[in-house]
Protein backbone atom coordinates (compact mmCIF):
# COMPACT_ATOMS: atom_id res chain seq x y z
CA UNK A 1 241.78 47.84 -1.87
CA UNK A 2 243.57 50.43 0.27
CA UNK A 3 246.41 52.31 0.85
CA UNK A 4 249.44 50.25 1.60
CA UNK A 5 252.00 51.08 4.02
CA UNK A 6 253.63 50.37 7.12
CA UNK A 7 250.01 51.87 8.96
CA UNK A 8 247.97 50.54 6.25
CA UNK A 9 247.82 47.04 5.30
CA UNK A 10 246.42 46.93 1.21
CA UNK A 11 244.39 43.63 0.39
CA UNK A 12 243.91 42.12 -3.00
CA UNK A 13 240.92 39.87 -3.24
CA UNK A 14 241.62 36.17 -3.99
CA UNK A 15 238.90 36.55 -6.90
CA UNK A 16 240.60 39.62 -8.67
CA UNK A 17 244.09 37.56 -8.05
CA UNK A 18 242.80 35.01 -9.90
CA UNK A 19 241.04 37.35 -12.63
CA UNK A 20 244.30 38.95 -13.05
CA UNK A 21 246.52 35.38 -13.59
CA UNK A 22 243.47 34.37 -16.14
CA UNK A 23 244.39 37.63 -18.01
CA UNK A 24 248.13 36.98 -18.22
CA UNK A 25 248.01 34.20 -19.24
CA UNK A 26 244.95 34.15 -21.59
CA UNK A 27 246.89 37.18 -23.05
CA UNK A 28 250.35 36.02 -23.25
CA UNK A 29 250.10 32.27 -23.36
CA UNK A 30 253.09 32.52 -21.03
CA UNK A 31 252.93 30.65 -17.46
CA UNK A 32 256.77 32.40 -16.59
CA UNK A 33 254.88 35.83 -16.51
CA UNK A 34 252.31 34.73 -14.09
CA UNK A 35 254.30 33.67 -12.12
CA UNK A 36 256.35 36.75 -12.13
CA UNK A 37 253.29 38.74 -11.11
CA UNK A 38 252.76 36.23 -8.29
CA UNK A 39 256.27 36.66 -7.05
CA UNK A 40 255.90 39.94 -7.16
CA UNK A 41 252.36 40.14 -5.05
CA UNK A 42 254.19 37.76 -2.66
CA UNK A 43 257.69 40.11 -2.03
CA UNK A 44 255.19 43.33 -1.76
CA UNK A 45 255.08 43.63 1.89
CA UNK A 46 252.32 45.47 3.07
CA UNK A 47 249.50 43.48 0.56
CA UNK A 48 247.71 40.96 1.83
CA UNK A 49 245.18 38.56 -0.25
CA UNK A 50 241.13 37.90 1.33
CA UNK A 51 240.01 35.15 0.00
CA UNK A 52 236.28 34.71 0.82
CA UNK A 53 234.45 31.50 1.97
CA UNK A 54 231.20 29.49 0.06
CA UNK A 55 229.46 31.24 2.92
CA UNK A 56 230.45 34.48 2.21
CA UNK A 57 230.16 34.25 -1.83
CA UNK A 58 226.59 32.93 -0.60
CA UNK A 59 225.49 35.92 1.20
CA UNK A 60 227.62 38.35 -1.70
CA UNK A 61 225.33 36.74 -3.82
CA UNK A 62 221.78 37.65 -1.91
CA UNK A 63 223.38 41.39 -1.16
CA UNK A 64 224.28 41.89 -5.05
CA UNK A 65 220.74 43.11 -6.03
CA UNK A 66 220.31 44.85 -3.03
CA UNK A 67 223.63 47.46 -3.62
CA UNK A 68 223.17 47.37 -7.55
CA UNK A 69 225.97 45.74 -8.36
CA UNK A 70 226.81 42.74 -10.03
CA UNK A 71 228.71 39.67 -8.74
CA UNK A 72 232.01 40.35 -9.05
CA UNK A 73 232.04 44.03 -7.96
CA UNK A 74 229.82 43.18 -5.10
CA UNK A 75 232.90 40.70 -4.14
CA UNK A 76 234.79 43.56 -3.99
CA UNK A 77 232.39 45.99 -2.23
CA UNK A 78 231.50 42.98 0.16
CA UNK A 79 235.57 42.70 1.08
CA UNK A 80 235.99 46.46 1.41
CA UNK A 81 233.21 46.71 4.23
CA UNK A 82 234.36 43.31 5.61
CA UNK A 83 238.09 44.77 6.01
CA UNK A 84 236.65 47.94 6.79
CA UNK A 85 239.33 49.09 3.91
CA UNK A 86 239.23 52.10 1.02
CA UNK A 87 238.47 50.47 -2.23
CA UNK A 88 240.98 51.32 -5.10
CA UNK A 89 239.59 50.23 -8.75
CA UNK A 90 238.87 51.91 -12.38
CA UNK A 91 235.49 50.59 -12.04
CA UNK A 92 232.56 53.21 -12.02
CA UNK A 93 230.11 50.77 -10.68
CA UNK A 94 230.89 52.21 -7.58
CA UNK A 95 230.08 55.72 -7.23
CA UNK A 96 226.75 54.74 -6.54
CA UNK A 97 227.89 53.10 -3.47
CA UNK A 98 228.14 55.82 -0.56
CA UNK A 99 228.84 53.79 2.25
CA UNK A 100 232.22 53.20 0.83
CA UNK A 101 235.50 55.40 -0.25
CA UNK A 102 236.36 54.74 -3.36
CA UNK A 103 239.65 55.83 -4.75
CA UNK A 104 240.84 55.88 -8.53
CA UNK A 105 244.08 54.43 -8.58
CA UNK A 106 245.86 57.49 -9.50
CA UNK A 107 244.53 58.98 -5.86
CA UNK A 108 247.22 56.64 -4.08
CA UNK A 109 249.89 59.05 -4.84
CA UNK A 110 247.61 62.36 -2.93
CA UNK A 111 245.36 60.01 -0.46
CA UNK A 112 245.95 60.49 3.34
């Protein structure tokens, strides 16, 4: 989520990091190359992880039918609004939501 730089502090969601390790390793079978991508989260210096409470997942899960979006992208949506941050993702799940911006990830390069 965000644009990441010494002005901009980019957050990754605890859920998604964990989506992402269960990938690796699902994929690879290889616990060295998670652990690679978590030292590499770690040494990136302007990304921070949000990792959301029971509370929070709780009321994610009563605003999910609300915004039209399932549980795991309203996670995301729900963190963007919290952090008041841009949301970066593939997903186009989220066009419909307007009271966010949401940037494809190949907008980083051009976003101001």
């Amino acid at each position: 989520m965000g644009r990441a730089d010494a002005d901009h502090k980019g957050w990754l969601t605890a859920f998604s990091l964990h989506a992402i390790e269960h990938i690796i390793f699902n994929r690879t079978g290889r616990h060295e190359l998670v652990a690679t991508f978590l030292a590499v989260v770690m040494a990136y210096p302007y990304l921070d992880t949000y990792a959301t409470t029971v509370a929070e997942e709780l009321e994610v899960a009563r605003l999910a039918p609300r915004v039209g979006l399932d549980f795991d992208d309203c996670l995301q949506y729900y963190a963007a609004r919290k952090l008041d941050a841009q949301l970066v993702t593939l997903d186009r799940h989220f066009a419909r939501c307007r009271d966010l911006t949401v940037l494809h990830p190949r907008q980083l390069a051009t976003h101001h």
